[in-house]
Protein backbone atom coordinates (compact mmCIF):
# COMPACT_ATOMS: atom_id res chain seq x y z
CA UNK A 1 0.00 0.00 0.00
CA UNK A 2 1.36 3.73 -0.57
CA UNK A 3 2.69 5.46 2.37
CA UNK A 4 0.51 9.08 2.83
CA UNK A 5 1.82 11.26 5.84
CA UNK A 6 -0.81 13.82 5.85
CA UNK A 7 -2.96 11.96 8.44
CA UNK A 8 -0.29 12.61 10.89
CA UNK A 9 1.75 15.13 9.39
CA UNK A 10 -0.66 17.62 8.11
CA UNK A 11 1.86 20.44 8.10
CA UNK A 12 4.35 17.97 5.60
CA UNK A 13 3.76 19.48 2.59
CA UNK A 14 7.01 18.56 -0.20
CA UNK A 15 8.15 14.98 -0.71
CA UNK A 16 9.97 12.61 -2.74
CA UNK A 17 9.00 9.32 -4.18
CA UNK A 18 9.16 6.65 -6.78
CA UNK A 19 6.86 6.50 -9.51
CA UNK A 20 5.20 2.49 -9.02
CA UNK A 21 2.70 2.62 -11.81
CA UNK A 22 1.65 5.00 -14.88
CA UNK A 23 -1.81 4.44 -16.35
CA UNK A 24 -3.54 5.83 -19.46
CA UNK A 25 -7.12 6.26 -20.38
CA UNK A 26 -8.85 8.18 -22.24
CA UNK A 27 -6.12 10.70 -22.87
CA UNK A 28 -5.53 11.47 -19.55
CA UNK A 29 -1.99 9.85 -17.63
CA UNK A 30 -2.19 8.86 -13.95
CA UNK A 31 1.13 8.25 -11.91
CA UNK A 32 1.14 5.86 -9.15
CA UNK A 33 3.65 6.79 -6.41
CA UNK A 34 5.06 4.70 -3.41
CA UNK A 35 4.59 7.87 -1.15
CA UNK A 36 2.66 10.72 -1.43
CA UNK A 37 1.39 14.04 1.10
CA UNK A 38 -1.46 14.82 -1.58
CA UNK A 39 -5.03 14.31 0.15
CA UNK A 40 -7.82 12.72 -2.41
CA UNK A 41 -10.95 14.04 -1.98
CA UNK A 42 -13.16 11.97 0.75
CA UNK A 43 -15.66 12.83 3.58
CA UNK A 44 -16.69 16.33 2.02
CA UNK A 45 -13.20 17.22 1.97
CA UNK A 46 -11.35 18.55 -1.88
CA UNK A 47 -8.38 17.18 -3.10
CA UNK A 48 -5.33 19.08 -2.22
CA UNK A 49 -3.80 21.05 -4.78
CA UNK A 50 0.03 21.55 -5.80
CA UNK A 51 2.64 20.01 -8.46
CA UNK A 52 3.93 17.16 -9.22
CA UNK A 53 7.66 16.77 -10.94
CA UNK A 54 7.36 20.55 -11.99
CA UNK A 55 3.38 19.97 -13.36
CA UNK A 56 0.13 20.87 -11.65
CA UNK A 57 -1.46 18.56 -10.16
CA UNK A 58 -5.06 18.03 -12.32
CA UNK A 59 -6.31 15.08 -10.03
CA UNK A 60 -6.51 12.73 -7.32
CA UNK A 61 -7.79 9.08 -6.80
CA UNK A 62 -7.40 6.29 -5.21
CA UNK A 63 -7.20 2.67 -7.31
CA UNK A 64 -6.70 0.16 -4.42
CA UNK A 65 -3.93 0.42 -2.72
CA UNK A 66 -2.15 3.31 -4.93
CA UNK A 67 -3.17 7.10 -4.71
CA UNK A 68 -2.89 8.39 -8.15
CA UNK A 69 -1.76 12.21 -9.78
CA UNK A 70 -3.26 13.27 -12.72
CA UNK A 71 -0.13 15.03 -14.76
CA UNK A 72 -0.49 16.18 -17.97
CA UNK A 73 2.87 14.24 -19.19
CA UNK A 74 4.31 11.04 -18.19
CA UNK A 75 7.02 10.75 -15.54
CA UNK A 76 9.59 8.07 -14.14
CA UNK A 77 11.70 7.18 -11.52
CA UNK A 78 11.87 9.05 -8.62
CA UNK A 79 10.13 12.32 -8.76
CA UNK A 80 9.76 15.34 -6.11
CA UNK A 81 6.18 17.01 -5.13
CA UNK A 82 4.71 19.73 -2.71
CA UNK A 83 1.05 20.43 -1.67
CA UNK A 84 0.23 24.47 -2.05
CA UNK A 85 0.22 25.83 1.34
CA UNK A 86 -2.88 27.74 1.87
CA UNK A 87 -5.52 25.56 0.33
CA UNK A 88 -4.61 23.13 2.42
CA UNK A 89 -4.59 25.15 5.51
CA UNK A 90 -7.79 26.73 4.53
CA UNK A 91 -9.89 23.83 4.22
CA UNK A 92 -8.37 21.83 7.21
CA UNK A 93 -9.17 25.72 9.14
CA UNK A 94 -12.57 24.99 7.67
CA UNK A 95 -13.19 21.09 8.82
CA UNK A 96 -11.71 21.41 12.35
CA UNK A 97 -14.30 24.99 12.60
CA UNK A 98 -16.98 22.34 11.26
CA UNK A 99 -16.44 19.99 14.46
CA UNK A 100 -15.87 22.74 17.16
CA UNK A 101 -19.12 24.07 15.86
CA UNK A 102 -21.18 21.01 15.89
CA UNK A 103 -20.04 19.95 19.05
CA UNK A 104 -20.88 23.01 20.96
CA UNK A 105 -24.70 22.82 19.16
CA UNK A 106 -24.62 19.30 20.26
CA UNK A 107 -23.46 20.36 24.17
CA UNK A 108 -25.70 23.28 24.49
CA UNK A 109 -28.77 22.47 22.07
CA UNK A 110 -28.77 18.92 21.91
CA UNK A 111 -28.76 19.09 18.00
CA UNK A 112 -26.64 16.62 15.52
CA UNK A 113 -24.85 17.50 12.10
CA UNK A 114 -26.60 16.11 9.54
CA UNK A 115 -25.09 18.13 6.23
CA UNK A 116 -21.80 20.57 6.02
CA UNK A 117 -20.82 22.55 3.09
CA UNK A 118 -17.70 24.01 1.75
CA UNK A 119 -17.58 27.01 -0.62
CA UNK A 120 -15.38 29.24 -2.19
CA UNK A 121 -16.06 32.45 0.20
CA UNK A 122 -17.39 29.97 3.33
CA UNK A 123 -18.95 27.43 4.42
CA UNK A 124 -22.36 25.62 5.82
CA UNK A 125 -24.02 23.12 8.43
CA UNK A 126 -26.76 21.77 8.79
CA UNK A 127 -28.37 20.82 12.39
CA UNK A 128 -31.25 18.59 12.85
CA UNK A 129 -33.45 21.19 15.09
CA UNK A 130 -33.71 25.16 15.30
CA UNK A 131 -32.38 26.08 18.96
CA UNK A 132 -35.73 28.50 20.79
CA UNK A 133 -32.47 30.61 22.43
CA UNK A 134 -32.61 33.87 20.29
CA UNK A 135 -29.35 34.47 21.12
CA UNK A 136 -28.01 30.70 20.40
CA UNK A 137 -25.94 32.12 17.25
CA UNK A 138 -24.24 34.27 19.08
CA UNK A 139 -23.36 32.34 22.14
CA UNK A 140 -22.06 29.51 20.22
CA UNK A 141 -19.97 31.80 18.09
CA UNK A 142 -18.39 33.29 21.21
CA UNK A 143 -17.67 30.21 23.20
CA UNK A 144 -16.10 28.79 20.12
CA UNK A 145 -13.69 31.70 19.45
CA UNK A 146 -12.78 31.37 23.48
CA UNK A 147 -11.98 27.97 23.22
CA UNK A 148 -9.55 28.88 19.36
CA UNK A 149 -7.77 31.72 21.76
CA UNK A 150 -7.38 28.86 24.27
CA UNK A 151 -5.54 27.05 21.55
CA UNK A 152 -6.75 24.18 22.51
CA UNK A 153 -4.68 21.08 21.23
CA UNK A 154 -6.47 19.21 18.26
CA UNK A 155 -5.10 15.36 19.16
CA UNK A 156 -5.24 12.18 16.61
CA UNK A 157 -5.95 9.10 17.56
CA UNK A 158 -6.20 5.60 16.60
CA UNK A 159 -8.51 3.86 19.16
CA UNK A 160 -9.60 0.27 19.62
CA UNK A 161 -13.26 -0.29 18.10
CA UNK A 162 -14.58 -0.51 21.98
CA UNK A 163 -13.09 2.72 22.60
CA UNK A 164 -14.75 4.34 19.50
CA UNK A 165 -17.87 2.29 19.88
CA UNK A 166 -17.85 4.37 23.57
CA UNK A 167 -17.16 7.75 22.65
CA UNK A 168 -18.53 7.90 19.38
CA UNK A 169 -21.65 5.74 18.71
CA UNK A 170 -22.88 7.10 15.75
CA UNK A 171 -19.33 7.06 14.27
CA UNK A 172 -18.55 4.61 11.63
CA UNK A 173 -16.17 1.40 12.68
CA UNK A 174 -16.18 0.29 9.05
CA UNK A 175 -12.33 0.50 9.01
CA UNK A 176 -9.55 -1.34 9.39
CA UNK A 177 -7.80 1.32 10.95
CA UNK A 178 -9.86 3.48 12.84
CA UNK A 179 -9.29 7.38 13.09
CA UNK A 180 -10.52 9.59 15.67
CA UNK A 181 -9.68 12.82 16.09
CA UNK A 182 -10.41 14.75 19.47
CA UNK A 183 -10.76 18.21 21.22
CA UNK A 184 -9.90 17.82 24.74
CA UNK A 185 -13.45 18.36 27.05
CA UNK A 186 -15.33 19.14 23.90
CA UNK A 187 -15.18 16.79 21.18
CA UNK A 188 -14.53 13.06 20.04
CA UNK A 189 -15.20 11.98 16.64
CA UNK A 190 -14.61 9.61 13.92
CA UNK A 191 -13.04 11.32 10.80
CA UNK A 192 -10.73 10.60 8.22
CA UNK A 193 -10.32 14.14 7.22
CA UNK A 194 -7.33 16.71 7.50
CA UNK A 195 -7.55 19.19 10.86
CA UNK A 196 -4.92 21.56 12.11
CA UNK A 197 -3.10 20.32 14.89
CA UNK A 198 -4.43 23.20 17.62
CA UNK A 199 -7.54 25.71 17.59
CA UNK A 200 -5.27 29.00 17.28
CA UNK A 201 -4.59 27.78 13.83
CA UNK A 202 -8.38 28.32 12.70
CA UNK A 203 -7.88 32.31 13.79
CA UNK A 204 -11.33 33.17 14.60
CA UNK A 205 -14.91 32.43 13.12
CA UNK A 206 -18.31 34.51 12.25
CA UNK A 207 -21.46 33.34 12.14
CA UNK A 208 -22.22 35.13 8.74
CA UNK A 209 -26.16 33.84 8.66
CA UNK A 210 -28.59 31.66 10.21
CA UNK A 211 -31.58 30.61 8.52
CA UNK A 212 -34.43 27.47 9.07
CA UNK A 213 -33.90 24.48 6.65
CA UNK A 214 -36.27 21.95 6.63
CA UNK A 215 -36.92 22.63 10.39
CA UNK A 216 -33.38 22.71 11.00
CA UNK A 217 -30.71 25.35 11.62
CA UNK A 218 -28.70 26.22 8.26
CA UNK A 219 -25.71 27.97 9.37
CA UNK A 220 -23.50 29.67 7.62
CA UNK A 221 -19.92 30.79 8.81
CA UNK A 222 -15.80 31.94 7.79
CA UNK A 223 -12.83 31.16 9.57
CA UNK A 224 -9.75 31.64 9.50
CA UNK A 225 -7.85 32.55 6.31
CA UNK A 226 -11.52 33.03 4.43
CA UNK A 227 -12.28 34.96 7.66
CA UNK A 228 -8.89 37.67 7.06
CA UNK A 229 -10.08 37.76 3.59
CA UNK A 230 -13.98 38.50 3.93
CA UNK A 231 -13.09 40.97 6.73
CA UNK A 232 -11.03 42.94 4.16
CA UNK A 233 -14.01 42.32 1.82
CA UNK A 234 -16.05 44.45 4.08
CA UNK A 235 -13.98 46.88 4.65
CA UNK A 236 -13.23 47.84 1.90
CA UNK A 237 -17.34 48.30 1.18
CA UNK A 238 -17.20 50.36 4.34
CA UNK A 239 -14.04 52.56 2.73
CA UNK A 240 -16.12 52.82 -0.56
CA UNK A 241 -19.10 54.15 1.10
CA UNK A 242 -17.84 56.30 3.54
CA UNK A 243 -16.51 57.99 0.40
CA UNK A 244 -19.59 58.28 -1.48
CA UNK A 245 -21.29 59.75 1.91
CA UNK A 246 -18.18 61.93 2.54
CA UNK A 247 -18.26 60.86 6.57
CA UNK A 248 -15.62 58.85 8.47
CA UNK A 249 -16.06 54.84 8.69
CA UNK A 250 -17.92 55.58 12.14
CA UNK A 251 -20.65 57.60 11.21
CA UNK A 252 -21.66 56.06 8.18
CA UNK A 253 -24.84 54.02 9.77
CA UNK A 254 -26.12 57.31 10.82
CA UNK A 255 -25.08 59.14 7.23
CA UNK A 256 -27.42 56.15 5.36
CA UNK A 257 -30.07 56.60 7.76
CA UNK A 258 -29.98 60.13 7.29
CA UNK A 259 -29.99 59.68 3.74
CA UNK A 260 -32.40 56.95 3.60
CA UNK A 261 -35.29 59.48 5.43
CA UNK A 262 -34.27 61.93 2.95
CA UNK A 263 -35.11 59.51 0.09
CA UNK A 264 -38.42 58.86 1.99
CA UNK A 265 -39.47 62.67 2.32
CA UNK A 266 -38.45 63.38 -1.40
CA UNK A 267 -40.62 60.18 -2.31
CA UNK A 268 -43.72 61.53 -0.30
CA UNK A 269 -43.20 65.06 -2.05
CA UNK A 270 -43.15 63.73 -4.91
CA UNK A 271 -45.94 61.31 -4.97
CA UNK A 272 -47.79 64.43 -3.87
CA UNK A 273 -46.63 66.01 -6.80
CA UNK A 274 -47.68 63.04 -8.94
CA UNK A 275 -51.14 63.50 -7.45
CA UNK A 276 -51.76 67.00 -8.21
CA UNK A 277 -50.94 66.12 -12.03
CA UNK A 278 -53.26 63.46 -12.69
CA UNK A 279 -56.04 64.88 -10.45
CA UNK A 280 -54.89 68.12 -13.07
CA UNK A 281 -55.41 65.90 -16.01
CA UNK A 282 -58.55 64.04 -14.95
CA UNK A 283 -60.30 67.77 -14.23
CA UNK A 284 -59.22 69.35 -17.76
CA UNK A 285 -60.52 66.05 -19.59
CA UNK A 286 -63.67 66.45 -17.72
CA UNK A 287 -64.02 70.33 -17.98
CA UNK A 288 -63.63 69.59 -22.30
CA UNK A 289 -66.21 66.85 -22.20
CA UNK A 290 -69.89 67.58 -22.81
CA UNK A 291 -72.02 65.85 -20.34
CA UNK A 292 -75.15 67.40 -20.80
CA UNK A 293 -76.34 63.95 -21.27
CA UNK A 294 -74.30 60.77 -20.58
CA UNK A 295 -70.91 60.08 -21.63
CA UNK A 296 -68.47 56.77 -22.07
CA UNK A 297 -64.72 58.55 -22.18
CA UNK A 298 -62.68 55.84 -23.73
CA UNK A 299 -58.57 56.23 -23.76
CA UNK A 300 -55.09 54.58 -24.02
CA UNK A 301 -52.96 56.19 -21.31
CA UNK A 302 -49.25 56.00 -20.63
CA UNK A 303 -49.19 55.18 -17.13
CA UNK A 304 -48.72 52.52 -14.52
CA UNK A 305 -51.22 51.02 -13.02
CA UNK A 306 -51.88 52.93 -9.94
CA UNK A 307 -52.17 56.37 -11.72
CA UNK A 308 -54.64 54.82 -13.83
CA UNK A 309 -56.73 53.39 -10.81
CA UNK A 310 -56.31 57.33 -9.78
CA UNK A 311 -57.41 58.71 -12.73
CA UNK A 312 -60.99 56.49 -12.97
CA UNK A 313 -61.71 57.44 -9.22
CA UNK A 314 -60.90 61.00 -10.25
CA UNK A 315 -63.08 61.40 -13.45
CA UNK A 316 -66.24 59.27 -12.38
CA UNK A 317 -67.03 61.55 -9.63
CA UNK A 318 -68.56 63.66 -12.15
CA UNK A 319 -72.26 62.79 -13.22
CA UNK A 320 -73.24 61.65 -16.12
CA UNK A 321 -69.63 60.36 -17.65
CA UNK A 322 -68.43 56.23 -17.42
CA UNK A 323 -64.84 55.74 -18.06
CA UNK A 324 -63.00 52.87 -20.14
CA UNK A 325 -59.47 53.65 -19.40
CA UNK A 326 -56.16 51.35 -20.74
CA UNK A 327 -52.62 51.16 -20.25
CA UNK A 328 -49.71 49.54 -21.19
CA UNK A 329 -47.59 47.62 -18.98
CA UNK A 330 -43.94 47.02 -19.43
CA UNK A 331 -44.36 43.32 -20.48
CA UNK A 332 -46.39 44.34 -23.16
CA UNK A 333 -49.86 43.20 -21.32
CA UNK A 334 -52.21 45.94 -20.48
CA UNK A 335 -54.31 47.08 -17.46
CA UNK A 336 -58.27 47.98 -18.55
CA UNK A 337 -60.20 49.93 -15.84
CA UNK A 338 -63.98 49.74 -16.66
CA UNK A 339 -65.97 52.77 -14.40
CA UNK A 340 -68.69 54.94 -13.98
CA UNK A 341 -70.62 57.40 -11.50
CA UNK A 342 -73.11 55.25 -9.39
CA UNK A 343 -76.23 57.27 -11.48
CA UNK A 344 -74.98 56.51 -14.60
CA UNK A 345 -77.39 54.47 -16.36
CA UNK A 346 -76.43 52.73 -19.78
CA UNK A 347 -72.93 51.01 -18.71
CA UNK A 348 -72.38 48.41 -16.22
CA UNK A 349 -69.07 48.40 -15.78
CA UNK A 350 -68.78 44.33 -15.23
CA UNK A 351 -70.54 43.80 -18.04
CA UNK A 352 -68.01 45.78 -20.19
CA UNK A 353 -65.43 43.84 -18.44
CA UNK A 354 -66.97 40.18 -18.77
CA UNK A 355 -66.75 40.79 -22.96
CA UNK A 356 -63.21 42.08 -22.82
CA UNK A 357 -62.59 38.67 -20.40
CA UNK A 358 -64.74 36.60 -23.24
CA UNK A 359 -63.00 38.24 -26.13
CA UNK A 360 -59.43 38.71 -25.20
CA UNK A 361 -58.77 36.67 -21.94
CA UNK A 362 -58.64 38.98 -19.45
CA UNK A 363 -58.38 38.04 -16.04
CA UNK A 364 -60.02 40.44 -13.33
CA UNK A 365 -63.52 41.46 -12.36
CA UNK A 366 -65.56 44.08 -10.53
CA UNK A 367 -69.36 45.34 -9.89
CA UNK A 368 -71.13 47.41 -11.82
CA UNK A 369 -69.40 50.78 -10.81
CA UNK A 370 -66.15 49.26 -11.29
CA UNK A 371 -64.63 46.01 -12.91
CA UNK A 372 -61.06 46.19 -13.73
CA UNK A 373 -57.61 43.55 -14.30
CA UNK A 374 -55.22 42.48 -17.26
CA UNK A 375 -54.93 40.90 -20.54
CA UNK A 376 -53.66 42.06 -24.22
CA UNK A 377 -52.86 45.23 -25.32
CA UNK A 378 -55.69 46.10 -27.58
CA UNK A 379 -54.77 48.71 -30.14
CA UNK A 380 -57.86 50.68 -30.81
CA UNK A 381 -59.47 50.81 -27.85
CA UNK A 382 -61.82 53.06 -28.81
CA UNK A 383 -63.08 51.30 -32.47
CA UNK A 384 -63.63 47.96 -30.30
CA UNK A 385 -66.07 49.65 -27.64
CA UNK A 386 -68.01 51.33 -30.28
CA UNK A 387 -68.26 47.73 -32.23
């Protein structure tokens, strides 16, 4: 079988060895070593990346006994290889975060693991349960960057099945050679994964978001390295906006407040505005209409919706005069308003409205003062009503 060190030397990252085995397929060329530090992707964990004999590394598998590089060129004899630095330490920052996190749900909330994601910018788990503490997210966060400060050491060992049965019954013993991997007073589990060898490697960690999945807690967190990098992330948003506000890094809550009610006053101004033009337009349409004797007012408008709905209200306050008003939505669909002043006489306005939904598919409805909902843009309004 092929010696790997990076179950107990995780920080081992160049090596030498002798090519054992080279196979082909399909155009791709896989070298079989006698040694390796490279890590093949298993238990949620990615393959390591880093070069092999002066090529990159393109992938990893196991075929028995033998690990396996995918290079793009053949090599021989006896080769030299490294594993890049970071991307290792970043994901083993991430898996080792993974179990201090899930074992202080499990202490204080009584909740398993039962999914955990890695992404580029992160990483989630899954819990079976959604703790009632409000404040659980936050507590558990804490405690867990106490106990990385601690530096707590991170210890591997290879117990007896009876010992692993004990301390970790839901653990697989499906191994000949079983792997558990421990945090002094706060964790014991199974895993055949990569983990730094103490907690003050993983930095620090924020709980980014929490969120209900399935009943469950879904949360979301960064540590260490990803943690440096999303900090700098955000504050280099919080440079960029205190620019655009023209206010140092500290006041800029209170400078988008401030400028979030101002956005909210010049909204209510000028929805007053809006309203004093249509109730404008609605009163010189009426004043040029005669309605010495009942009148149906029939229009295409270019408006939204709600001015529309404004305009109707507006007109049909005046006796005598029904309304058939349309406009024309940005998907191409229209909006028909169908209305009238209670004493007008020869319209129903849901009987307008029941032919347009009979002849065109409209969907909506009303009473007889008022019907009104959607459908196709009709182009001459006007020619259909009279026909």
């Amino acid at each position: 079988m092929a010696t790997v060190t990076y179950y107990d030397e995780v920080d081992r990252l160049a090596f030498t060895a002798n090519v054992i085995d080279i196979i082909e397929e399909n155009g791709e060329v896989w070298v079989g070593l006698d040694e390796s530090t490279f890590y093949a992707e298993a238990g949620g964990m990615l393959n390591d990346e880093g070069e092999l004999a002066g090529q990159p590394v393109l992938d990893l598998k196991w075929v028995g006994d033998v690990l396996y590089h995918r290079l793009q060129n053949k090599v021989t004899g006896n080769i030299s290889g490294a594993v890049e630095a970071k991307h290792r330490l970043i994901k083993t920052q991430i898996h080792t975060c993974q179990h201090l996190l899930s074992a202080l749900m499990m202490k204080h909330y009584q909740l398993d693991t039962v999914g955990h994601h890695v992404h580029t910018q992160g990483a989630d788990i899954v819990f079976d349960g959604f703790p009632e503490d409000p404040d659980w997210a936050q507590k558990i966060q804490d405690e867990a960057n106490e106990l990385i400060f601690k530096n707590l050491l991170v210890e591997i060992r290879y117990p007896s099945k009876e010992e692993a049965a004990k301390n970790d019954p839901s653990g697989s013993l499906d191994h000949d050679k079983i792997r558990a991997v421990i945090i002094p007073d706060i964790d014991y589990n199974l895993c055949g994964c990569l983990h730094v060898p103490n907690l003050n490697r993983i930095r620090g960690v924020v709980i980014t978001s929490v969120s209900k999945s399935r009943g469950g807690a879904l949360v979301q967190f960064v540590c260490g390295e990803q943690l440096l990098q999303y900090l700098s992330e955000r504050n280099q948003l919080l440079n960029e906006c205190s620019a655009l506000l023209a206010l140092p890094q500290m006041q800029v809550k209170q400078g988008l407040e401030n400028l979030k009610q101002q956005l909210a006053n010049a909204n209510f101004e000028g929805n007053g505005w809006r309203l004093k033009y249509l109730d404008l337009w609605a009163d010189s349409t009426v004043a040029s209409l005669d309605l010495s004797k009942e009148t149906i007012y029939v229009n295409t408008i270019d408006t939204d919706v709600k001015s529309l709905q404004h305009l109707a209200s507006r007109m049909v306050r005046t006796p005598n005069l029904a309304v058939i008003l349309q406009a024309k939505k940005e998907d191409g669909q229209a909006h028909v308003i169908v209305s009238r002043h209670p004493d007008f006489g020869s319209l129903k306005a849901d009987e307008v409205f029941n032919r347009l939904k009979a002849e065109f598919g409209y969907k909506g409805g009303g009473n007889p003062n008022t019907a009104q909902g959607g459908g196709p843009y009709i182009e001459n309004l006007t020619a259909w009503f009279q026909n």
